[in-house]
N, C-alpha and C. Protein backbone atom coordinates (compact mmCIF):
# COMPACT_ATOMS: atom_id res chain seq x y z
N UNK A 1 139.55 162.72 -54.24
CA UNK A 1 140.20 162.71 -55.53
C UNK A 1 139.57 163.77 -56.43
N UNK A 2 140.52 164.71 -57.06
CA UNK A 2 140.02 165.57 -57.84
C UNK A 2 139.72 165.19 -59.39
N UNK A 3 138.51 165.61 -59.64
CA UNK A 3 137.80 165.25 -61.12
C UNK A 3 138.32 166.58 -62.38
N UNK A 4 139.29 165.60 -63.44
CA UNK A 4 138.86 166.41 -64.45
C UNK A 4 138.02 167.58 -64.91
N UNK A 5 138.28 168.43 -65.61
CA UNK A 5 137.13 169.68 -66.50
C UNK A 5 136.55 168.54 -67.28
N UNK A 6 137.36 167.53 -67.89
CA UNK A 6 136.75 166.60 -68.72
C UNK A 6 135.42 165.64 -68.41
N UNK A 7 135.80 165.31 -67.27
CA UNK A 7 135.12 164.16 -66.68
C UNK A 7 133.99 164.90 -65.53
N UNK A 8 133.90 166.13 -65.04
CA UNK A 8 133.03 167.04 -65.11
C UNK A 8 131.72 167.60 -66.05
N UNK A 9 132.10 167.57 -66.98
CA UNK A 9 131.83 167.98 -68.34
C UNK A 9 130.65 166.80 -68.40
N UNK A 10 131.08 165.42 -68.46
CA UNK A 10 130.59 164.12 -69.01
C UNK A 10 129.73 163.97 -67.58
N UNK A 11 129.80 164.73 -66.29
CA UNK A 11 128.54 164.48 -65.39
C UNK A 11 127.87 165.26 -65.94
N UNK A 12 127.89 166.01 -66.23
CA UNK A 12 127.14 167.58 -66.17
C UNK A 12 125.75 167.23 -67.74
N UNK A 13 126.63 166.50 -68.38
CA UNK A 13 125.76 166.17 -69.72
C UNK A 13 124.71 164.58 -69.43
N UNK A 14 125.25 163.99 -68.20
CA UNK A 14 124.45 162.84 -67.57
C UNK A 14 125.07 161.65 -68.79
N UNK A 15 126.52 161.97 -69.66
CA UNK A 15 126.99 161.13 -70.42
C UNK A 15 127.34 159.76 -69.04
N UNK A 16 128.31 160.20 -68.06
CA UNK A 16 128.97 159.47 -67.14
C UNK A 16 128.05 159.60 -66.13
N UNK A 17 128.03 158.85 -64.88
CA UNK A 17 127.21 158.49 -63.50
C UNK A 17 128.15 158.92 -62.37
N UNK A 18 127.44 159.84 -61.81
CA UNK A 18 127.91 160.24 -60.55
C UNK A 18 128.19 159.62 -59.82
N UNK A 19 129.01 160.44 -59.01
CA UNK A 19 129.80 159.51 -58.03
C UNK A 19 128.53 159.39 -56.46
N UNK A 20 128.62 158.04 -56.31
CA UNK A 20 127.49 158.03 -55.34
C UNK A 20 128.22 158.63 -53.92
N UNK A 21 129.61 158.71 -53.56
CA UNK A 21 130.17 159.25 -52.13
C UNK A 21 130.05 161.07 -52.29
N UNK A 22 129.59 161.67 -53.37
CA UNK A 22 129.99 162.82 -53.38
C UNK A 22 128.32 163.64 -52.34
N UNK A 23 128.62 164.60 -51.90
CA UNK A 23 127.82 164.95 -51.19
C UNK A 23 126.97 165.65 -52.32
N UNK A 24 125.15 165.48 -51.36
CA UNK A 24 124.30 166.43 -52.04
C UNK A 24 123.38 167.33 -51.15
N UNK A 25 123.91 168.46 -51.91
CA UNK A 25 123.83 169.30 -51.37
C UNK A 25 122.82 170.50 -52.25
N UNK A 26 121.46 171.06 -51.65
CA UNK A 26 120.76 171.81 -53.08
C UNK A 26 121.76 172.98 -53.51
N UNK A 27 122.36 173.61 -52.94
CA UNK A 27 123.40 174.47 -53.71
C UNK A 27 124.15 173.68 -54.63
N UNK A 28 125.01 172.79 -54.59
CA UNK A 28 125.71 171.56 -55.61
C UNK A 28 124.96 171.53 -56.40
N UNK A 29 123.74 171.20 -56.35
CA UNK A 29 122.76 171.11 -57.92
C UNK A 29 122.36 171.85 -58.34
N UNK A 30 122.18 173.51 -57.43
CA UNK A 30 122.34 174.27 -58.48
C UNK A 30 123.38 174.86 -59.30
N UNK A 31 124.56 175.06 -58.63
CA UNK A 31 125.49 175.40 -59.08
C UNK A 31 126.09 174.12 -60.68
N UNK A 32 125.61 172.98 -60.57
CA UNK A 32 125.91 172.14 -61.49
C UNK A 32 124.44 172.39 -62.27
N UNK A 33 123.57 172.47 -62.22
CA UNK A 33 122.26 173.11 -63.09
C UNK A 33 122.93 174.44 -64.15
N UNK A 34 123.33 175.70 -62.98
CA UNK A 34 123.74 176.88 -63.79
C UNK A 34 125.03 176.53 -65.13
N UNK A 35 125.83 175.78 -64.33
CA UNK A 35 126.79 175.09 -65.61
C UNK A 35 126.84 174.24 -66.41
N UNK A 36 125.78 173.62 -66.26
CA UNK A 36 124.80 172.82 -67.50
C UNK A 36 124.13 173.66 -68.34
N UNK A 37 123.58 175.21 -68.50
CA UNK A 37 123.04 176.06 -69.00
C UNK A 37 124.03 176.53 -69.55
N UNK A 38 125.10 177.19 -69.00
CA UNK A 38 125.89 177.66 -69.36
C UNK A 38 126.77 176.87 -70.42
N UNK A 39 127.02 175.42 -70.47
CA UNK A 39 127.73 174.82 -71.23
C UNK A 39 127.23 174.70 -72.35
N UNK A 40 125.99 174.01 -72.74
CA UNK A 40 124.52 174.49 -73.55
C UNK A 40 124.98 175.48 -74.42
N UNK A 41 125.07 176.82 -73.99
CA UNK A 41 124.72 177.99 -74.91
C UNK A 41 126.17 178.27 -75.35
N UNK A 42 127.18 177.93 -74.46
CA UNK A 42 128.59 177.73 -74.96
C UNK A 42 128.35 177.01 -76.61
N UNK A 43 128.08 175.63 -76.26
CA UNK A 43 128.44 174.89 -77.47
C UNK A 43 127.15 175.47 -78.66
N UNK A 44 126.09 176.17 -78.71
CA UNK A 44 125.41 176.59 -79.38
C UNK A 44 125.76 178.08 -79.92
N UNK A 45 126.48 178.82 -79.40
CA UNK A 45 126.97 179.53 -79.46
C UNK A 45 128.47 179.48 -80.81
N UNK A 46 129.32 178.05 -80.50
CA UNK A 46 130.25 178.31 -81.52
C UNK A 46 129.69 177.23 -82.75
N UNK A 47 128.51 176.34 -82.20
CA UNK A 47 128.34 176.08 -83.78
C UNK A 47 126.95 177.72 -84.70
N UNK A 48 126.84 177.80 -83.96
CA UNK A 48 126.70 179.12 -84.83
C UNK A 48 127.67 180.08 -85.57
N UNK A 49 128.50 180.23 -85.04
CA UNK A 49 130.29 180.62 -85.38
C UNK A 49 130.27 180.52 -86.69
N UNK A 50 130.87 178.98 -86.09
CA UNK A 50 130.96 177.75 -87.30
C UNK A 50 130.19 177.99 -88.60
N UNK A 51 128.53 178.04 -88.45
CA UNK A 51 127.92 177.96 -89.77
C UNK A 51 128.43 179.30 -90.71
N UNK A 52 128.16 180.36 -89.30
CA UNK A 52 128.09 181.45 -89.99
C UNK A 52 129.83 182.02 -90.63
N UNK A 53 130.66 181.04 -90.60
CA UNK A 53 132.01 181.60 -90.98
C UNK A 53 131.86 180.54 -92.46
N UNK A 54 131.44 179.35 -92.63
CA UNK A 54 131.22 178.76 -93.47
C UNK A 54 130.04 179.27 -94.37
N UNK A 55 129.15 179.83 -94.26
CA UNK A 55 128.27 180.47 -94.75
C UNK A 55 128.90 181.33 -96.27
N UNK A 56 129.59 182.52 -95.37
CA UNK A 56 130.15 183.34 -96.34
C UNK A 56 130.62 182.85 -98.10
């Protein structure tokens, strides 16, 4: 069964619990590590935006 961007998202932040049938694999955790970094600087990235458009 294919998972949501959403419900992806909510593993990746350790909001929701993995699925215990899914395989582990050390590439899988890194590749879900790199997009945990990446999501990070995403959302830090537009509340900086944010301040700085409200700033003005």
């Amino acid at each position: 069964m294919k998972e949501s961007i959403w419900q992806q998202i909510l593993t990746y932040f350790y909001i929701r619990k993995r699925d215990p049938n899914a395989p582990k694999n050390i590439n899988i955790k890194f590749m879900h590590g790199m997009n945990r970094i990446s999501l990070f600087m995403f959302l830090i990235a537009v509340i900086v935006m944010i301040v700085r458009l409200f700033r003005r």
